[in-house]
PDB file of N, CA and C in Angstrom:
ATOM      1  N   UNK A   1      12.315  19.876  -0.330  1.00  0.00           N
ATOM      2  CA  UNK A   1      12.176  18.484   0.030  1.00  0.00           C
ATOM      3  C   UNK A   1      11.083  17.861  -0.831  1.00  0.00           C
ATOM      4  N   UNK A   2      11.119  16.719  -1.077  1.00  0.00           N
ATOM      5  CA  UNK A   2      10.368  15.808  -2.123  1.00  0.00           C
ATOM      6  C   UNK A   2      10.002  15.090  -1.392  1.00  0.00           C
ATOM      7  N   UNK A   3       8.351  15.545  -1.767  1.00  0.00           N
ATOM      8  CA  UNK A   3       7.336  14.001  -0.834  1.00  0.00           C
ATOM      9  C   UNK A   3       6.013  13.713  -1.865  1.00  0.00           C
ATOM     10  N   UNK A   4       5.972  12.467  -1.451  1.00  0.00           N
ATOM     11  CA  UNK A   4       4.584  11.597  -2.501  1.00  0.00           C
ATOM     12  C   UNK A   4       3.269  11.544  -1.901  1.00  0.00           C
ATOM     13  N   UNK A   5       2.251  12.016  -2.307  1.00  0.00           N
ATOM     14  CA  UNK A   5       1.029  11.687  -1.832  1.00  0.00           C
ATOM     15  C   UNK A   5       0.455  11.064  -2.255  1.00  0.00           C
ATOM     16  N   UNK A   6       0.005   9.904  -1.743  1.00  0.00           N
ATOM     17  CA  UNK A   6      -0.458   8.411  -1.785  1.00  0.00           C
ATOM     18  C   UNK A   6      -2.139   8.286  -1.769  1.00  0.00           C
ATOM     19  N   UNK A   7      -2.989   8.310  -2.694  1.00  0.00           N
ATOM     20  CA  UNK A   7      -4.753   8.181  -2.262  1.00  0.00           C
ATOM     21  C   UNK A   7      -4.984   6.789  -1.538  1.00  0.00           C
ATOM     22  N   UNK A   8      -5.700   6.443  -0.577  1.00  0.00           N
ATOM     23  CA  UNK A   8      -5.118   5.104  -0.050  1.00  0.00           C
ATOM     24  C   UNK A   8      -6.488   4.761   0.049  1.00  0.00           C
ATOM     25  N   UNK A   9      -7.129   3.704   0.126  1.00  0.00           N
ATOM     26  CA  UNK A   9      -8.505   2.671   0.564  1.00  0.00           C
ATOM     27  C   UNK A   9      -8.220   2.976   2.026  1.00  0.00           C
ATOM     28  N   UNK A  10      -9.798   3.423   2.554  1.00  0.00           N
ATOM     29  CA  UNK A  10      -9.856   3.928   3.561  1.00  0.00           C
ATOM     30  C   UNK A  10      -9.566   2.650   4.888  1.00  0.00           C
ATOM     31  N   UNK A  11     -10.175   1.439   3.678  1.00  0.00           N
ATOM     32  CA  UNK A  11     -10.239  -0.148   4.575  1.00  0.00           C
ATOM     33  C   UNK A  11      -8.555  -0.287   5.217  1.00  0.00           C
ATOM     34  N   UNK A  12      -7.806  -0.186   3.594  1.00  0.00           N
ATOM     35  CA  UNK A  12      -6.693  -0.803   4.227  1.00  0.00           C
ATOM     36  C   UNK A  12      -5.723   0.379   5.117  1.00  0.00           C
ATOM     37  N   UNK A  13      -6.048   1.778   5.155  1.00  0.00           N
ATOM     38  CA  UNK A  13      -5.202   2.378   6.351  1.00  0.00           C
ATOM     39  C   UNK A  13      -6.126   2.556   7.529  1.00  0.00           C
ATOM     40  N   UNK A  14      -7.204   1.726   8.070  1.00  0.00           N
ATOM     41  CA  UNK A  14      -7.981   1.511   9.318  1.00  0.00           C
ATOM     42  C   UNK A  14      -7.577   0.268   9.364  1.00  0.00           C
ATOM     43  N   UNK A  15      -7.141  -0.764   8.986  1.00  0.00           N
ATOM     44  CA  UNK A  15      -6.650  -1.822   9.011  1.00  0.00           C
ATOM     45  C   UNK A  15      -4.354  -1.952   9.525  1.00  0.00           C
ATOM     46  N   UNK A  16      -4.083  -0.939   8.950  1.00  0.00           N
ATOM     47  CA  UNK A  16      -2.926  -0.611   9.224  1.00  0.00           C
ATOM     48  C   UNK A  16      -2.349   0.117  10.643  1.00  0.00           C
ATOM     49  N   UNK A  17      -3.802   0.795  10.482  1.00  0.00           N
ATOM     50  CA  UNK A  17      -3.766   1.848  11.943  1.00  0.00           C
ATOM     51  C   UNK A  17      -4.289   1.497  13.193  1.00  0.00           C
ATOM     52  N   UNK A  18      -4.783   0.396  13.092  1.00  0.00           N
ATOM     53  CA  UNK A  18      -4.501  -0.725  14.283  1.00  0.00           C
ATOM     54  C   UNK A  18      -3.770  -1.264  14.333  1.00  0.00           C
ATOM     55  N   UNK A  19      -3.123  -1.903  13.787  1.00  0.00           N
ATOM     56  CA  UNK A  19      -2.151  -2.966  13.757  1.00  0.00           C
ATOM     57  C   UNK A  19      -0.686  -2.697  13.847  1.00  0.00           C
ATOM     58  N   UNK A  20      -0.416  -0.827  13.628  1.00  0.00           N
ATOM     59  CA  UNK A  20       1.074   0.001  13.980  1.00  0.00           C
ATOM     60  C   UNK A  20       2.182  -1.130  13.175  1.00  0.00           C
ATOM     61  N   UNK A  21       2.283  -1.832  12.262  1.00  0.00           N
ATOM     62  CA  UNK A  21       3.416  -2.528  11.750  1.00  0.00           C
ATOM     63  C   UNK A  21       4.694  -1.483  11.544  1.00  0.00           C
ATOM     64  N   UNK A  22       5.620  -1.989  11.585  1.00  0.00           N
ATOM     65  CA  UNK A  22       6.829  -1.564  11.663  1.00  0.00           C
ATOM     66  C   UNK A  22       7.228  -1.391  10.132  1.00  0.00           C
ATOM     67  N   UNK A  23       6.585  -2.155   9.159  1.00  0.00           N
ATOM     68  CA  UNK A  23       6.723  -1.329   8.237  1.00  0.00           C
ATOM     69  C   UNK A  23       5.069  -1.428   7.196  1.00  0.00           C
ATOM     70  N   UNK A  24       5.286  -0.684   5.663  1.00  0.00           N
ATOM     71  CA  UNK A  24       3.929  -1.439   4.986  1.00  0.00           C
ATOM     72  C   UNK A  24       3.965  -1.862   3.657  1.00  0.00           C
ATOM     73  N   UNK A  25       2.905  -2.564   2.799  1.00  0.00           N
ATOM     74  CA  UNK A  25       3.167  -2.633   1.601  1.00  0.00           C
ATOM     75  C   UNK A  25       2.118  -1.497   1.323  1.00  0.00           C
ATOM     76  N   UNK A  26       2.461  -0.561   0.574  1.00  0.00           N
ATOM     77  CA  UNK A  26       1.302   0.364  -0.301  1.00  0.00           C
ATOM     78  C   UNK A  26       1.025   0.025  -1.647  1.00  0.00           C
ATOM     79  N   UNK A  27       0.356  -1.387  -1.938  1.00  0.00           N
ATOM     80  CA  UNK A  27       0.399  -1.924  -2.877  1.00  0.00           C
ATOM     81  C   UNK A  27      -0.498  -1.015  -3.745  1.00  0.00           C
ATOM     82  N   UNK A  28      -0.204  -1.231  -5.022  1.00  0.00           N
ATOM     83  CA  UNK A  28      -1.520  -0.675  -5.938  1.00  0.00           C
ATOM     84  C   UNK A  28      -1.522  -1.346  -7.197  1.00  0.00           C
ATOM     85  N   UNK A  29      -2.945  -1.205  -7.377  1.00  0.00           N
ATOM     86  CA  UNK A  29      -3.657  -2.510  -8.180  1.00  0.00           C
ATOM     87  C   UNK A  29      -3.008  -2.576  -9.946  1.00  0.00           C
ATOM     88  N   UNK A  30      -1.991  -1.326 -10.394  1.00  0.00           N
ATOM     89  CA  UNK A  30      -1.397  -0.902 -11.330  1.00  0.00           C
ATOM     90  C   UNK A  30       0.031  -1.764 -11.345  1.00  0.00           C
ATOM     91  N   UNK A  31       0.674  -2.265 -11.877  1.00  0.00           N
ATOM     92  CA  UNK A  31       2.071  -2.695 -11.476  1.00  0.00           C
ATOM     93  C   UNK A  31       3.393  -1.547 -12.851  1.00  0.00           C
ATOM     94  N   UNK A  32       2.848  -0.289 -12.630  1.00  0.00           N
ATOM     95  CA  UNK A  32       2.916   0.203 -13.047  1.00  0.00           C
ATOM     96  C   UNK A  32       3.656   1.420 -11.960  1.00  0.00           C
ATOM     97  N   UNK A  33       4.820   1.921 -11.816  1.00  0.00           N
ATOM     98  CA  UNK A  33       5.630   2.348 -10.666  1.00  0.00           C
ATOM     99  C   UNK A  33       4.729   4.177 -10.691  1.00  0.00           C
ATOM    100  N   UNK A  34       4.623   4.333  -9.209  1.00  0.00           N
ATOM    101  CA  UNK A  34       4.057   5.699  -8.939  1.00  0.00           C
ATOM    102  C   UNK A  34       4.651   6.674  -9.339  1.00  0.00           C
ATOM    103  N   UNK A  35       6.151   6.683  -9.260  1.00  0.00           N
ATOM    104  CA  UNK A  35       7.066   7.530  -9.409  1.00  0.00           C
ATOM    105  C   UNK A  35       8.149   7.012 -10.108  1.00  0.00           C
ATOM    106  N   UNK A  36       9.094   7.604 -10.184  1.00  0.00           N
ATOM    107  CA  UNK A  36      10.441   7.077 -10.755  1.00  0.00           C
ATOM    108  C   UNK A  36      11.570   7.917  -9.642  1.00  0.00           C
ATOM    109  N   UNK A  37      12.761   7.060  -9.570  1.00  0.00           N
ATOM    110  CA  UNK A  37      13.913   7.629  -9.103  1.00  0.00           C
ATOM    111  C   UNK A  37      13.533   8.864  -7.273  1.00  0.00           C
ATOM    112  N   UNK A  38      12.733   7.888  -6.599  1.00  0.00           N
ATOM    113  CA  UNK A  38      12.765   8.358  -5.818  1.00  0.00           C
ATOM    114  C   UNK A  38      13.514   7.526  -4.777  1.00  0.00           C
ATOM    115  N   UNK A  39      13.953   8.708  -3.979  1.00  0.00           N
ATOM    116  CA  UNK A  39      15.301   8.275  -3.284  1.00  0.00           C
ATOM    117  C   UNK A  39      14.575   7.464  -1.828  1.00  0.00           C
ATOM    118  N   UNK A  40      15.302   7.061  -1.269  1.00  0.00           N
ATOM    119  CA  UNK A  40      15.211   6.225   0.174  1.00  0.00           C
ATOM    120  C   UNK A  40      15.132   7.029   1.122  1.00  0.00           C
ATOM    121  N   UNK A  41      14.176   7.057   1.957  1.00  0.00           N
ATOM    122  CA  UNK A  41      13.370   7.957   3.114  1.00  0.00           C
ATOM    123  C   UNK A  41      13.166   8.941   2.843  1.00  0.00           C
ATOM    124  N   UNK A  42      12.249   9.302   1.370  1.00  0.00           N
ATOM    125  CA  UNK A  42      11.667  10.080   0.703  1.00  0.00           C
ATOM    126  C   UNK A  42       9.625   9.870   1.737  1.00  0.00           C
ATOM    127  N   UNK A  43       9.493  10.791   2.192  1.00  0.00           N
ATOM    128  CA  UNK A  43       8.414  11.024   2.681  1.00  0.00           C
ATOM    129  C   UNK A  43       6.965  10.728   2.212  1.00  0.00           C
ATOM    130  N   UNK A  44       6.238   9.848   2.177  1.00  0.00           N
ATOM    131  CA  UNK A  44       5.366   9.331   1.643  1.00  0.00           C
ATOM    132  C   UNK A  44       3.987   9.684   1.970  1.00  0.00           C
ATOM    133  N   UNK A  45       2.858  10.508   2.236  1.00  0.00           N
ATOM    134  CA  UNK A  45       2.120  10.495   3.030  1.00  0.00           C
ATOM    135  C   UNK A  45       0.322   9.980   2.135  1.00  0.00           C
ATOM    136  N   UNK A  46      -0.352   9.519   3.068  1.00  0.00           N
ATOM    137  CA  UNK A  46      -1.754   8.741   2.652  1.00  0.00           C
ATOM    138  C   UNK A  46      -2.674   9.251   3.277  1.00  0.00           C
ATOM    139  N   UNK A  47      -3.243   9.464   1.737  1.00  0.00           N
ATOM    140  CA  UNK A  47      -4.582  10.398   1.559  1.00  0.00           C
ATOM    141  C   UNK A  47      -5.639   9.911   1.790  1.00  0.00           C
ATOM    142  N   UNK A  48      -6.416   9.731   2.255  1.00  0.00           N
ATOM    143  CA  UNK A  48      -8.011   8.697   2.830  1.00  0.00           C
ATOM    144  C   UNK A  48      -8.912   9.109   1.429  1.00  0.00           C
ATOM    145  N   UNK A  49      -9.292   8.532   1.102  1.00  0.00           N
ATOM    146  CA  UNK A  49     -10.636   8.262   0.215  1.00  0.00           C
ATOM    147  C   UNK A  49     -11.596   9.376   0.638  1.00  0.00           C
ATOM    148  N   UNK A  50     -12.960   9.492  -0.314  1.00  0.00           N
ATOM    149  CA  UNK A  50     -14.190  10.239   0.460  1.00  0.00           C
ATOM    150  C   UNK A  50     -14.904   9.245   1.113  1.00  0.00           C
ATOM    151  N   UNK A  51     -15.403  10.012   1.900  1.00  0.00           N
ATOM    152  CA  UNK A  51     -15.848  10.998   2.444  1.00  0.00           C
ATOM    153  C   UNK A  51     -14.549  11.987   3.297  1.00  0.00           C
ATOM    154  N   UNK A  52     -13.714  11.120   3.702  1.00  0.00           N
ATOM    155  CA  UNK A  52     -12.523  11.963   4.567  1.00  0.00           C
ATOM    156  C   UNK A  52     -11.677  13.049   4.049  1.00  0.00           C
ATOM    157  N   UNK A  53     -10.974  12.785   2.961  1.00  0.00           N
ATOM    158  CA  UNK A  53     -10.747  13.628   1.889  1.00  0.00           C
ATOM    159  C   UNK A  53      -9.253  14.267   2.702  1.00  0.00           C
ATOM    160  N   UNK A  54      -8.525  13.993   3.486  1.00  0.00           N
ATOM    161  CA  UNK A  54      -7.176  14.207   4.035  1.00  0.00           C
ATOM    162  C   UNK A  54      -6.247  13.436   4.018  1.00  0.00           C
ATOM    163  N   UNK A  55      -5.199  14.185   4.326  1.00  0.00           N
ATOM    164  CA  UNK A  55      -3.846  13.381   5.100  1.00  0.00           C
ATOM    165  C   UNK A  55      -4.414  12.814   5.858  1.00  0.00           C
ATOM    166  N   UNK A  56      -3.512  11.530   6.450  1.00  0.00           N
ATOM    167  CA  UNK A  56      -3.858  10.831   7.463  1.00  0.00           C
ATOM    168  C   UNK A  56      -3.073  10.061   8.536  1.00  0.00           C
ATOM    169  N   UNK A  57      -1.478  10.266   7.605  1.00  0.00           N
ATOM    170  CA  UNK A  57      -0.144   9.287   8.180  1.00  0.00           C
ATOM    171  C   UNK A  57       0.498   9.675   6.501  1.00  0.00           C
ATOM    172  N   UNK A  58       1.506   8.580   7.054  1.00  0.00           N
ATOM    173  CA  UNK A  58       2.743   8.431   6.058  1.00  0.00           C
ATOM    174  C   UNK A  58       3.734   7.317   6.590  1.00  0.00           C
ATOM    175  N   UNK A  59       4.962   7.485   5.493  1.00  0.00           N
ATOM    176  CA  UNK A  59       5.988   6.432   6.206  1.00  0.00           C
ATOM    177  C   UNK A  59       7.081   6.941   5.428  1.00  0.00           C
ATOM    178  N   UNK A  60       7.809   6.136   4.958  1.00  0.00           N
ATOM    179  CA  UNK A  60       9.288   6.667   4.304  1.00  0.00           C
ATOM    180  C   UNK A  60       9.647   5.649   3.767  1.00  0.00           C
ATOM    181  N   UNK A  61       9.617   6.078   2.318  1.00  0.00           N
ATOM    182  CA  UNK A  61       9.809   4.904   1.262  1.00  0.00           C
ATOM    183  C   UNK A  61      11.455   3.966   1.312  1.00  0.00           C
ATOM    184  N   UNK A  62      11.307   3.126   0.941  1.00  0.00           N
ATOM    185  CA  UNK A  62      12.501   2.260   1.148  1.00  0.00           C
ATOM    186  C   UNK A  62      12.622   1.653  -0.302  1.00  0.00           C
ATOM    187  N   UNK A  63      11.490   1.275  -1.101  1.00  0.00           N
ATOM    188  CA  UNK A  63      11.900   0.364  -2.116  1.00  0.00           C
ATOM    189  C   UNK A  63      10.469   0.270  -2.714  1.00  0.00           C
ATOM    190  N   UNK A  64      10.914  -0.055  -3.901  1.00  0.00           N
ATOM    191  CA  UNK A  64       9.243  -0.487  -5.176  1.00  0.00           C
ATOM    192  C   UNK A  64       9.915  -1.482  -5.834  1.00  0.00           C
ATOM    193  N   UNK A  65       8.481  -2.626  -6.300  1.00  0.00           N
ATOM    194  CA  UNK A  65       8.624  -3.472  -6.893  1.00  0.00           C
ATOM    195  C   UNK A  65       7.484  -4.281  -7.370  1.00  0.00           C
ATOM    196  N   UNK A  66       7.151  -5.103  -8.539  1.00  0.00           N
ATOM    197  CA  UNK A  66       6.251  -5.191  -9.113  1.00  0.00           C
ATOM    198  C   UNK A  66       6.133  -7.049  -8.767  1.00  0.00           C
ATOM    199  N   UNK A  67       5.062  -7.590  -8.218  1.00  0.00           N
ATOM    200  CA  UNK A  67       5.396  -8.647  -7.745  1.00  0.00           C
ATOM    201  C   UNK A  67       3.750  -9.263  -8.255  1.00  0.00           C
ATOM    202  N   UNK A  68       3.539 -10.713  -8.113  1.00  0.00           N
ATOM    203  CA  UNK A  68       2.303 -11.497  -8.300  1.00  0.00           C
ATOM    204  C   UNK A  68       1.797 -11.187  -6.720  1.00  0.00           C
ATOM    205  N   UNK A  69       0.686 -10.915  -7.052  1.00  0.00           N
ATOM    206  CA  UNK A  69      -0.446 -11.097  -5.576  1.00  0.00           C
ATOM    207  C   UNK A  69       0.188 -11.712  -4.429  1.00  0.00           C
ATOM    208  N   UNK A  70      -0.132 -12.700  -4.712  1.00  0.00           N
ATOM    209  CA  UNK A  70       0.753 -14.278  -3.788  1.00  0.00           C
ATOM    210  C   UNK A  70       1.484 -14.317  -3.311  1.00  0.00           C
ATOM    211  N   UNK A  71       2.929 -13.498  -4.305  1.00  0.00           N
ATOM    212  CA  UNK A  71       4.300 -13.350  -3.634  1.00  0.00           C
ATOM    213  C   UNK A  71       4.030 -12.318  -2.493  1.00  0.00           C
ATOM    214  N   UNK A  72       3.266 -11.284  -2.820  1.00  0.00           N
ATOM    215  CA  UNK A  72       3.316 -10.226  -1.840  1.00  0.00           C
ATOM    216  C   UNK A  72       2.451 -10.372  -0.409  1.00  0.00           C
ATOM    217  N   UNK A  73       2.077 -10.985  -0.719  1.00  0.00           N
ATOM    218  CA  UNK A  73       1.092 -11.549   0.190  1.00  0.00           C
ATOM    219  C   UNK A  73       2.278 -12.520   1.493  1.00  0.00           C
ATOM    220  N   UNK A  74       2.507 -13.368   0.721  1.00  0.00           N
ATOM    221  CA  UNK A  74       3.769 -14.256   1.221  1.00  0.00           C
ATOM    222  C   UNK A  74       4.827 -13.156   2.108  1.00  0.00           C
ATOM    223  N   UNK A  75       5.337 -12.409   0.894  1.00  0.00           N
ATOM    224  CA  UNK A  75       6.449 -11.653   1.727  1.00  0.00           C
ATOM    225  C   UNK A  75       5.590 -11.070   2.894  1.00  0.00           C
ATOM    226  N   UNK A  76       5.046 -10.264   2.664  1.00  0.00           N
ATOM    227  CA  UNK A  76       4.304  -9.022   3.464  1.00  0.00           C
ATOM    228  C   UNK A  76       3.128  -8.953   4.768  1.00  0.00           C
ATOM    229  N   UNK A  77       2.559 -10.321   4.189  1.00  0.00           N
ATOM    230  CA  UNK A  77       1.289 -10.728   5.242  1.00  0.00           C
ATOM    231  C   UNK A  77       0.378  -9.760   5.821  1.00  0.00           C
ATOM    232  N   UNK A  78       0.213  -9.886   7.180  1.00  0.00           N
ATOM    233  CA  UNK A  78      -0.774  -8.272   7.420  1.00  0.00           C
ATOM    234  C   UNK A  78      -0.636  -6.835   6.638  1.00  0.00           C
ATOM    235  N   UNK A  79       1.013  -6.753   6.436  1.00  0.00           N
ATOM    236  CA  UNK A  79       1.676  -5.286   6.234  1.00  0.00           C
ATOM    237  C   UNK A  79       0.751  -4.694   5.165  1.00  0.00           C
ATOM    238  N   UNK A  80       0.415  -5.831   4.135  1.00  0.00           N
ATOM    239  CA  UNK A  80      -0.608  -5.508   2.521  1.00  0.00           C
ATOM    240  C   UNK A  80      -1.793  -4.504   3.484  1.00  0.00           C
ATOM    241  N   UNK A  81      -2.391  -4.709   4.648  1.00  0.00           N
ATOM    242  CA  UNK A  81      -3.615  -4.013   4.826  1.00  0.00           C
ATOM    243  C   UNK A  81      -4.750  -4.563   5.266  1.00  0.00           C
ATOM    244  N   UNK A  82      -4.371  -6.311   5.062  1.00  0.00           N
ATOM    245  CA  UNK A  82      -5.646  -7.152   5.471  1.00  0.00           C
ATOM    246  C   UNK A  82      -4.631  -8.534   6.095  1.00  0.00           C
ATOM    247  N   UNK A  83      -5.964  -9.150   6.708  1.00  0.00           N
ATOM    248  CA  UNK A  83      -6.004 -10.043   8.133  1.00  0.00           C
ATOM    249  C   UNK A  83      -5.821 -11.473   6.673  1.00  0.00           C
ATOM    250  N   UNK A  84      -5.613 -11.760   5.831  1.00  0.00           N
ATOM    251  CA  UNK A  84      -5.660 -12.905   5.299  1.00  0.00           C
ATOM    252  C   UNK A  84      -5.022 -12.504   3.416  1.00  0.00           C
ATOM    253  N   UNK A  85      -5.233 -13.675   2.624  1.00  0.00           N
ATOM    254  CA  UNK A  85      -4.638 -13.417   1.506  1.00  0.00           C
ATOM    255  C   UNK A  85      -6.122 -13.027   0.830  1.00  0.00           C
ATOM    256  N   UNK A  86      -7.032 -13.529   1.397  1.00  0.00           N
ATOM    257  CA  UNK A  86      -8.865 -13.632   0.407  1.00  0.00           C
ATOM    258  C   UNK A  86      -8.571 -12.278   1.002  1.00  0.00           C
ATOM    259  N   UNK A  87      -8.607 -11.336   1.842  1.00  0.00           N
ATOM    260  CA  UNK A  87      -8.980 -10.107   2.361  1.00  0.00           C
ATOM    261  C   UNK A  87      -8.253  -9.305   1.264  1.00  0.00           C
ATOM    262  N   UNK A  88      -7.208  -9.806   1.330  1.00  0.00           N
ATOM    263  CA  UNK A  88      -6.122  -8.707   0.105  1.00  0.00           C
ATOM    264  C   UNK A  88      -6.821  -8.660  -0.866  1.00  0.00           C
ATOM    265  N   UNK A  89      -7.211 -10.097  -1.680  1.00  0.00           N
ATOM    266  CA  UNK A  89      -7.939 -10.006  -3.291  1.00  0.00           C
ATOM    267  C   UNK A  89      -9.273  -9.167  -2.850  1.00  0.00           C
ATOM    268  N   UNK A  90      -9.981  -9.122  -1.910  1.00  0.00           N
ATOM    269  CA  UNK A  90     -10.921  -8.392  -1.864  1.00  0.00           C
ATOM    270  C   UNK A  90     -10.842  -7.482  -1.798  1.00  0.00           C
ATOM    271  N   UNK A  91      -9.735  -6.461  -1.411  1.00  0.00           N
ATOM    272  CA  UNK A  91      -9.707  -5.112  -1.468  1.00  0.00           C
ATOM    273  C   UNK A  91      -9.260  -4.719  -3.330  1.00  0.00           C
ATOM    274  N   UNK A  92      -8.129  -5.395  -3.653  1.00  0.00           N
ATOM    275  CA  UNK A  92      -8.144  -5.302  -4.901  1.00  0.00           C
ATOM    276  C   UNK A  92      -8.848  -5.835  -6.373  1.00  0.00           C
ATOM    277  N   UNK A  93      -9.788  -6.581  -5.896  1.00  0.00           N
ATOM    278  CA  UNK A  93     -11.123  -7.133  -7.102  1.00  0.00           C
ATOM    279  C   UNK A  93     -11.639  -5.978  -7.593  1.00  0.00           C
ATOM    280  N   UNK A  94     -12.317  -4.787  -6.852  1.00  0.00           N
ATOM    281  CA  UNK A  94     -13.093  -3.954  -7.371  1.00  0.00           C
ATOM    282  C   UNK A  94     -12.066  -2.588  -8.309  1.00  0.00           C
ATOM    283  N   UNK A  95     -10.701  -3.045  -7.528  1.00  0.00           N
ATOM    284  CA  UNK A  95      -9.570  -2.300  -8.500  1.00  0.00           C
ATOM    285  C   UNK A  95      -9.261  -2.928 -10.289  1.00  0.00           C
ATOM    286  N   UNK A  96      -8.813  -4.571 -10.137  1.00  0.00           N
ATOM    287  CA  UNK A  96      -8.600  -4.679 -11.282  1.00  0.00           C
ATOM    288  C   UNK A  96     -10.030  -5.433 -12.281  1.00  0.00           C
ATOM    289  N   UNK A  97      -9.264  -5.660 -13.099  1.00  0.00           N
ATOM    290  CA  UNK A  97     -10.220  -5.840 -14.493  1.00  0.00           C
ATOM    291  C   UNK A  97     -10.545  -7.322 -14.367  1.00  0.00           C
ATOM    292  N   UNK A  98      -9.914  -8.361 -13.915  1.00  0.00           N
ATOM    293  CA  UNK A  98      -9.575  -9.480 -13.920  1.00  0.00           C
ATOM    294  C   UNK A  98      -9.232 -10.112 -12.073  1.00  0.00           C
ATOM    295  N   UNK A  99     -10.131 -10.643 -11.803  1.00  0.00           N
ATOM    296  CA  UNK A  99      -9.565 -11.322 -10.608  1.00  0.00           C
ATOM    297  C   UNK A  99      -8.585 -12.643 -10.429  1.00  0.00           C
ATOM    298  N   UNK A 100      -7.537 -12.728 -10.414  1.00  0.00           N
ATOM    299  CA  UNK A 100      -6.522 -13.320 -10.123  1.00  0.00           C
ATOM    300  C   UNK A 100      -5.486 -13.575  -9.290  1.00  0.00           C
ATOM    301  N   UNK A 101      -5.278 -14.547  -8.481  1.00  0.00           N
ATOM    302  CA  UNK A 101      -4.599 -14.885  -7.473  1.00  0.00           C
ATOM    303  C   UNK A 101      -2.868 -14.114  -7.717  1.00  0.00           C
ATOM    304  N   UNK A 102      -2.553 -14.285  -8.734  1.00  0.00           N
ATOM    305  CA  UNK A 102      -1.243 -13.877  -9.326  1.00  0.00           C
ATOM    306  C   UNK A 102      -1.431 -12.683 -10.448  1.00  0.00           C
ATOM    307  N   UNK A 103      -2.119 -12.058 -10.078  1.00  0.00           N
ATOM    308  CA  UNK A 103      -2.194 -11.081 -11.260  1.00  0.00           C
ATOM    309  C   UNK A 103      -0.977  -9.815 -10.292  1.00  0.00           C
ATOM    310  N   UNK A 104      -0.374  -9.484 -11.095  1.00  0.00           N
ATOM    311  CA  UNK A 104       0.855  -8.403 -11.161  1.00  0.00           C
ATOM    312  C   UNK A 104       0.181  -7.110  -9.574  1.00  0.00           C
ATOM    313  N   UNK A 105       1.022  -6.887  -8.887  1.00  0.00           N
ATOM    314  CA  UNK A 105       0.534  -5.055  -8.374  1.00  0.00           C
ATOM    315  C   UNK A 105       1.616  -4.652  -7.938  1.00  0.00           C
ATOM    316  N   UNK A 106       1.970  -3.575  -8.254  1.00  0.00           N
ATOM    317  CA  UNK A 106       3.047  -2.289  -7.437  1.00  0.00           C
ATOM    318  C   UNK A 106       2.995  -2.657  -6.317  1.00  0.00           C
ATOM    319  N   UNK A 107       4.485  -2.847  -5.526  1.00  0.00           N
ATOM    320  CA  UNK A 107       4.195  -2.563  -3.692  1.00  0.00           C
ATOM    321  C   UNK A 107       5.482  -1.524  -3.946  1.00  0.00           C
ATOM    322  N   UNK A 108       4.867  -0.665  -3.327  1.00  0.00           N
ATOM    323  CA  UNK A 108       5.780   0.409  -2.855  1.00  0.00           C
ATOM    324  C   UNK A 108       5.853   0.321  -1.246  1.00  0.00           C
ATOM    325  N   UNK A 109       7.082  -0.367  -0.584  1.00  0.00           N
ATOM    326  CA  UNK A 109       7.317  -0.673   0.886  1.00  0.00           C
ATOM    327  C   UNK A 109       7.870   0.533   1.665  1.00  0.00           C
ATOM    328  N   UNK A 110       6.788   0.903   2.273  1.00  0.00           N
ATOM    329  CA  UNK A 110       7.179   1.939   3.433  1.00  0.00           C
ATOM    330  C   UNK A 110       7.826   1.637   4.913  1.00  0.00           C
ATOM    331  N   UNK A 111       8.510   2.250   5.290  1.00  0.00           N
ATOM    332  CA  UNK A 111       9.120   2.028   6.619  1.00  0.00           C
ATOM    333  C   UNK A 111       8.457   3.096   7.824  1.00  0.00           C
ATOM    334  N   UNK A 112       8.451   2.585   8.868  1.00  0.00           N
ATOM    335  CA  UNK A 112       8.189   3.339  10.213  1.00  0.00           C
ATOM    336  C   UNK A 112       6.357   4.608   9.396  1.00  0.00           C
ATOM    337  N   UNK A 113       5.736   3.917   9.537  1.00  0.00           N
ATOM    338  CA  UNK A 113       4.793   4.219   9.280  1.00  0.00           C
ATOM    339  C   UNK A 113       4.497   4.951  10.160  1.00  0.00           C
ATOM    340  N   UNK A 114       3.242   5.661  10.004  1.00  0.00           N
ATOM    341  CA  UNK A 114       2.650   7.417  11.408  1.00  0.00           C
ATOM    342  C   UNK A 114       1.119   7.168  10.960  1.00  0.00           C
ATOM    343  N   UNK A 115       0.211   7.545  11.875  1.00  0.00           N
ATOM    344  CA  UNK A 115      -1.344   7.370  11.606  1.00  0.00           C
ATOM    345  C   UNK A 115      -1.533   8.374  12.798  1.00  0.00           C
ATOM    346  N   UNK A 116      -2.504   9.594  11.746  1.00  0.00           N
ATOM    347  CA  UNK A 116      -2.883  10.815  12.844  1.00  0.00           C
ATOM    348  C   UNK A 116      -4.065  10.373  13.065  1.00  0.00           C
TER     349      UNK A 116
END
């Protein structure tokens, strides 16, 4: 069986793991695809940052796509990880090179998300 392990900002899966959404965006600040040719309810699981240094949950991939900030924000709303669109750019400012409202990121959309 084929599964992806995801390093995730510790902010945005304590932000997710309250909020139990039905599905998520696992955006990343690269718009540059994690994988290739991975299939649909391919097992996804998210790795916490340090100090935690584990698994932590997962979900089951459904779809990737390379979108402007904004749009994803629009589509996705809380699902990105944060309570607003300024919350989103703030998690991803210290990721990219350039702060921009529309600057490009990977969402890789997970379904039926799990938080141990």
């Amino acid at each position: 069986m084929k599964f992806w392990v995801g390093v995730t900002d510790n902010s945005w899966f304590n932000f997710q793991q309250a909020n139990k959404p039905d599905e998520v965006n696992f955006w990343q600040p690269s718009a540059t695809p994690p994988f290739k040719n991975a299939p649909s309810g391919m097992p996804f699981l998210f790795k916490l940052k340090k100090p935690n240094n584990y698994i932590a949950g997962g979900g089951f991939f459904v779809t990737y796509s390379t979108l402007p900030i904004s749009v994803a924000w629009d589509l996705f709303g809380e699902k990105n990880g944060a309570n607003s669109l300024t919350g989103l750019l703030n998690l991803l400012s210290p990721l990219q090179q350039e702060n921009k409202t529309d600057n490009l990121i990977g969402c890789t959309i997970l379904a039926s998300p799990f938080f141990f």
